[in-house]
Protein backbone atom coordinates (compact mmCIF):
# COMPACT_ATOMS: atom_id res chain seq x y z
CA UNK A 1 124.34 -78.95 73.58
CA UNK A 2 124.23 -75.67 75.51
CA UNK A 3 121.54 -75.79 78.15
CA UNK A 4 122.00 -71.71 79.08
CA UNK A 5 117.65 -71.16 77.98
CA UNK A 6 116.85 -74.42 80.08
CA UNK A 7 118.44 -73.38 83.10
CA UNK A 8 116.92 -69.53 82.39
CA UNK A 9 113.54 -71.42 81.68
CA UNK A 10 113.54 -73.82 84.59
CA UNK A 11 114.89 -71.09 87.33
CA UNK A 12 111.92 -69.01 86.06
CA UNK A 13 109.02 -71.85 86.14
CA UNK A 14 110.51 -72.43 89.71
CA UNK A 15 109.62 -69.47 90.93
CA UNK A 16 106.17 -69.37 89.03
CA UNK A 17 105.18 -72.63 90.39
CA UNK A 18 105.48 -71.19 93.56
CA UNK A 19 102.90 -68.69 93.65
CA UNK A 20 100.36 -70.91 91.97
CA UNK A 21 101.24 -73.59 94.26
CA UNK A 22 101.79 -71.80 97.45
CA UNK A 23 99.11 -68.97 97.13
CA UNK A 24 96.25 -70.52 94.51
CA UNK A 25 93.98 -68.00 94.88
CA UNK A 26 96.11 -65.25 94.05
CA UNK A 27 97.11 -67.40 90.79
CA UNK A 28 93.93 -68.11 89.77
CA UNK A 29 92.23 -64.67 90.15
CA UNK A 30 95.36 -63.84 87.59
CA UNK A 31 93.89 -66.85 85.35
CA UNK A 32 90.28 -65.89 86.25
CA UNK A 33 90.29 -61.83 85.06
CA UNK A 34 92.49 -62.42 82.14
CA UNK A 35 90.02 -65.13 80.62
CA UNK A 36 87.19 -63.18 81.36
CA UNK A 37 88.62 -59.73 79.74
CA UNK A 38 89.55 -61.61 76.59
CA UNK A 39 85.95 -62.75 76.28
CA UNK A 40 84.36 -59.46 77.26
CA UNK A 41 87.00 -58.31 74.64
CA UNK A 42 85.99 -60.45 71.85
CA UNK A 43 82.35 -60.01 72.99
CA UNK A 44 82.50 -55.98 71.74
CA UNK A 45 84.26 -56.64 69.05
CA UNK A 46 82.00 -59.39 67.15
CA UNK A 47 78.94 -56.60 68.48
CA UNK A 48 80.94 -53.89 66.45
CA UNK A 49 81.40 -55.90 63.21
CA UNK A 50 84.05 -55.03 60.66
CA UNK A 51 86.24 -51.65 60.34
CA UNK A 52 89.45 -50.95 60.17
CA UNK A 53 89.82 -48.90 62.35
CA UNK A 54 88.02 -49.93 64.83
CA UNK A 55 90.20 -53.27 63.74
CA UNK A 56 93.66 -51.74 65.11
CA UNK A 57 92.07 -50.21 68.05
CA UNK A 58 91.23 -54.28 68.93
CA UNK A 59 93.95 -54.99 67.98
CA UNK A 60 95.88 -52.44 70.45
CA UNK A 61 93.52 -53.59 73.39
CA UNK A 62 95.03 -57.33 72.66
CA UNK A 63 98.46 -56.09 72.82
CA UNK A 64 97.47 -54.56 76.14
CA UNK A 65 95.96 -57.90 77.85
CA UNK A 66 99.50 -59.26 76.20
CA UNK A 67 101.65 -57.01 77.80
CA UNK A 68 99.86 -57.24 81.44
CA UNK A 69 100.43 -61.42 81.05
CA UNK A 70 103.97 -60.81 80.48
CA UNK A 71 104.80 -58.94 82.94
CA UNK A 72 102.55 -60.59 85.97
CA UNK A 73 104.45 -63.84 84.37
CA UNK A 74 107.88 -61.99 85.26
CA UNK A 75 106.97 -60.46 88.21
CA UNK A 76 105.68 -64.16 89.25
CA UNK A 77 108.88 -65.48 88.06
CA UNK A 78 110.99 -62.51 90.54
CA UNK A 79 112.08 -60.70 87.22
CA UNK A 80 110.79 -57.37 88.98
CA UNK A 81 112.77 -54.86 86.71
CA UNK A 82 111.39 -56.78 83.60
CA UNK A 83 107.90 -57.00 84.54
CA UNK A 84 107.67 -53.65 85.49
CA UNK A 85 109.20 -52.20 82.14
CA UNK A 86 106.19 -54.34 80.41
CA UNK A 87 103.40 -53.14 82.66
CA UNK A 88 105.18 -49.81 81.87
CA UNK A 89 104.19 -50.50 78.19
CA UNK A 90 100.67 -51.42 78.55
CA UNK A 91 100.13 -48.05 80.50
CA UNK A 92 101.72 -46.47 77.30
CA UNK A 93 99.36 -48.25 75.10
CA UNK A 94 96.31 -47.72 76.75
CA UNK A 95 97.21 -44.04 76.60
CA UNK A 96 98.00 -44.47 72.59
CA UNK A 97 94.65 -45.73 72.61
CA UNK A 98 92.83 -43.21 73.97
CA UNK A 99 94.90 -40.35 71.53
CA UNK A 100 93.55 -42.76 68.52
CA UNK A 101 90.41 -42.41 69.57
CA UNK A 102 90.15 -38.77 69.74
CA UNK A 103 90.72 -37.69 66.55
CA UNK A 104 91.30 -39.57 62.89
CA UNK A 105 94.52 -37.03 62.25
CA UNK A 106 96.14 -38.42 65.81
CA UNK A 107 95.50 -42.40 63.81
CA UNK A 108 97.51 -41.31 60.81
CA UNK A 109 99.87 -39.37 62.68
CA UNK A 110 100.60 -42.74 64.64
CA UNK A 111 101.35 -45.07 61.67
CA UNK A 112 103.44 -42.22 59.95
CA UNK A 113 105.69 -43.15 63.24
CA UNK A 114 107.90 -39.89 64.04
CA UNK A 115 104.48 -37.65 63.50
CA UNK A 116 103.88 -39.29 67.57
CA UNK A 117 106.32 -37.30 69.20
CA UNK A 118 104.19 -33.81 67.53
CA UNK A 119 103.17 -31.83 70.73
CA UNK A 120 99.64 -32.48 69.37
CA UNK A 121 99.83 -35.76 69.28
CA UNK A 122 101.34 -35.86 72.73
CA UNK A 123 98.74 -33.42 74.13
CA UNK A 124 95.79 -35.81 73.28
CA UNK A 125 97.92 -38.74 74.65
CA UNK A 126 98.58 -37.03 78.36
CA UNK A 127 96.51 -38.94 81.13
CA UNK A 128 93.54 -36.50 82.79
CA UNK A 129 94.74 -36.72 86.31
CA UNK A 130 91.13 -35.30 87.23
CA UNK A 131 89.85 -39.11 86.29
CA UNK A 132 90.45 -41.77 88.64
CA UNK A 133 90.97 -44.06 86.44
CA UNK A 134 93.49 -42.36 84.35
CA UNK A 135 95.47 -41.09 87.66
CA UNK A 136 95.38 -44.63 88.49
CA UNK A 137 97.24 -46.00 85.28
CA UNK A 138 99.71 -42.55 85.29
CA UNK A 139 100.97 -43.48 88.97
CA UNK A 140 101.52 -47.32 87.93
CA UNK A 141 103.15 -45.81 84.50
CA UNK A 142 105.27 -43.72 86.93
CA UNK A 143 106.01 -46.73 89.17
CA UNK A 144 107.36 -48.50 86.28
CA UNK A 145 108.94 -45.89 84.89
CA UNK A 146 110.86 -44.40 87.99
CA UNK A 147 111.68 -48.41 89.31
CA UNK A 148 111.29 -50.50 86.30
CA UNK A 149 112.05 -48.79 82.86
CA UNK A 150 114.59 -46.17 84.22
CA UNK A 151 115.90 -47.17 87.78
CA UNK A 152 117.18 -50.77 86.95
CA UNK A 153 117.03 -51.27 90.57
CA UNK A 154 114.08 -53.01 91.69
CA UNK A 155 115.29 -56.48 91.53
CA UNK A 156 118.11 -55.40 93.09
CA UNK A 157 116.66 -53.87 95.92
CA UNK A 158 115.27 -56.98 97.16
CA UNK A 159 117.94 -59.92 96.73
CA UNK A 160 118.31 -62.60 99.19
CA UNK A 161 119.99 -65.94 99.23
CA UNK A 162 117.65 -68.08 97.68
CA UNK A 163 118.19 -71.95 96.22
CA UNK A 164 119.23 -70.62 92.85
CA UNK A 165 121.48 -67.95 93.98
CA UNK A 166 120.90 -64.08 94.77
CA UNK A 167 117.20 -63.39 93.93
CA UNK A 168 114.79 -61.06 94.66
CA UNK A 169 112.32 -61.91 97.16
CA UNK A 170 109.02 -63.20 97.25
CA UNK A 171 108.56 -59.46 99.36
CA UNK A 172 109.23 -57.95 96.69
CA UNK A 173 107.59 -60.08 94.69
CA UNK A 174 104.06 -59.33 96.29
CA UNK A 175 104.84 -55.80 96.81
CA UNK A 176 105.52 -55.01 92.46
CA UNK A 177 102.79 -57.39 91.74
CA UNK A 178 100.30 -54.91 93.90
CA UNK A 179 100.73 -52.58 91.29
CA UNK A 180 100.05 -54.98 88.78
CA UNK A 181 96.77 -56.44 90.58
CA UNK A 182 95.80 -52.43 91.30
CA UNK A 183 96.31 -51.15 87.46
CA UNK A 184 94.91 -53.74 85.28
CA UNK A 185 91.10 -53.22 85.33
CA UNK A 186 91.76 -49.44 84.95
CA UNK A 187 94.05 -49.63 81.36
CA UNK A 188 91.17 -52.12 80.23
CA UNK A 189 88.38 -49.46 81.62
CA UNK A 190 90.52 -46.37 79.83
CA UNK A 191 90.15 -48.69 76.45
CA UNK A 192 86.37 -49.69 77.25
CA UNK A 193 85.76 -45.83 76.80
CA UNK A 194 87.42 -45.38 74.37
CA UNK A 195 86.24 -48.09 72.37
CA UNK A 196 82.33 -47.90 73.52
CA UNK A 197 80.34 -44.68 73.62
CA UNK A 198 79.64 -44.15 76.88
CA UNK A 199 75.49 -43.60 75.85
CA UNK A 200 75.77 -47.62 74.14
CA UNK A 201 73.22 -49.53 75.66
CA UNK A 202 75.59 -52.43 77.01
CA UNK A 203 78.20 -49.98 77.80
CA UNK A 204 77.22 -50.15 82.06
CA UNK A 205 77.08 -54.55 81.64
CA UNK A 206 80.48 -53.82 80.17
CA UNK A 207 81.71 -51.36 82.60
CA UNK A 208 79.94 -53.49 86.04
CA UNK A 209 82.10 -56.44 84.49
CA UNK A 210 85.22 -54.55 85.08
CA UNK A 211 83.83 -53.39 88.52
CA UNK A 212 83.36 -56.78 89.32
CA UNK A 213 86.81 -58.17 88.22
CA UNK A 214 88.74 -55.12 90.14
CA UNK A 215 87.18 -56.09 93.19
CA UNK A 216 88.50 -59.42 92.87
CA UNK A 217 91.75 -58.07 92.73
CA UNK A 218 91.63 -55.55 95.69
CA UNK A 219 89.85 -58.36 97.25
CA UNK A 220 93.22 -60.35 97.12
CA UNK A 221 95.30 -57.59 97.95
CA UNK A 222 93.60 -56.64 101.24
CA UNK A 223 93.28 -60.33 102.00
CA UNK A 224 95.43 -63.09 101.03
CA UNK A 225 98.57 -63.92 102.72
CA UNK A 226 100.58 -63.21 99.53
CA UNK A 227 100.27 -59.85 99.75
CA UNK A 228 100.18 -59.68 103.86
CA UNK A 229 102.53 -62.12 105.15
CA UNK A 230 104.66 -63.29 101.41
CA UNK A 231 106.71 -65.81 103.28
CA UNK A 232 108.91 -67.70 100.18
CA UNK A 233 109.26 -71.48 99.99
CA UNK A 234 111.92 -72.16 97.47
CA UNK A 235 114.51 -69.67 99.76
């Protein structure tokens, strides 16, 4: 029996026992904004009731949260390149989004597949760097892109002898996942718009929510060890 997957498997769960054993908080605020997305996520959609339309955009804002888990999961488990070239993704998506929004021709355009790469469709798709939040999710797509997708060269820019060989570090672990921790409430805000008129009655509770949960985050960033002294215990 070839035990190749195990040994991936178990070198990865090393690593990702690590941070949730070694810095808690910083796991569970991970835990703690995810759950609390996919409820304020589920909350809007049982308000909307049934369309189907409105059913893919869901839908696309799932695959979103999705991609964001894999790739904290990745980072977490010091496959930087690899995380990076999914967080990559869920900056794409949100930006889908927000082009399937705008205009029922940009939807159909979208499932006919090739139609996407129309300079229309790719015009309504472009972040608007004069909104913070978009800026926010077109430097992280940028990031990824330039490091992740692209370069090839993150993990390697960070190896050290470690108990399972040449890894990356748990350095550069903290410094990818700050884009991760700094990005996520912003492609879930980009989608909130798009997915909420902004004159809906719940649409500030919605929108304080995310306020809430990117604090967290920052919170974490300015604060816990992790990110200011990331001193590994499996090297």
């Amino acid at each position: 029996m070839n035990d190749q997957l195990n040994r991936y498997l178990n070198r990865n769960n090393l690593f990702a026992q690590e941070i949730e054993e070694k810095f808690p908080q910083v796991w569970d605020v991970v835990g703690e904004v995810i759950q609390r997305i996919n409820t304020l996520m589920h909350k809007i959609r049982d308000e909307q009731g049934k369309d189907k339309t409105r059913e893919i955009l869901f839908d696309l804002w799932g695959s979103i949260g999705r991609y964001q888990i894999n790739s904290i999961l990745n980072i977490f488990s010091r496959n930087l390149d690899e995380g990076l070239a999914i967080l990559r993704m869920a900056a794409e998506l949100s930006r889908t989004l927000k082009a399937l929004e705008q205009k029922e021709k940009n939807y159909k355009m979208w499932v006919r597949g090739k139609d996407r790469y129309s300079a229309t469709f790719q015009t309504d798709a472009k972040f608007d760097l004069n909104d913070s939040t978009e800026k926010r999710i077109f430097d992280t797509y940028n990031f990824c892109s330039d490091y992740g997708t692209h370069g090839h060269k993150t993990s390697a820019l960070y190896l050290e002898d470690t108990l399972t060989g040449r890894e990356p570090s748990l350095k550069g672990v903290s410094q990818v996942s700050e884009h991760w921790f700094i990005s996520y409430v912003p492609m879930h805000r980009l989608t909130l718009k798009c997915i909420v008129d902004l004159s809906a009655k719940n649409y500030f509770e919605y929108d304080l929510e995310l306020t809430v949960l990117e604090t967290k985050l920052l919170e974490r960033i300015q604060n816990d060890p992790f990110f200011t002294q990331p001193v590994s215990f499996v090297s």
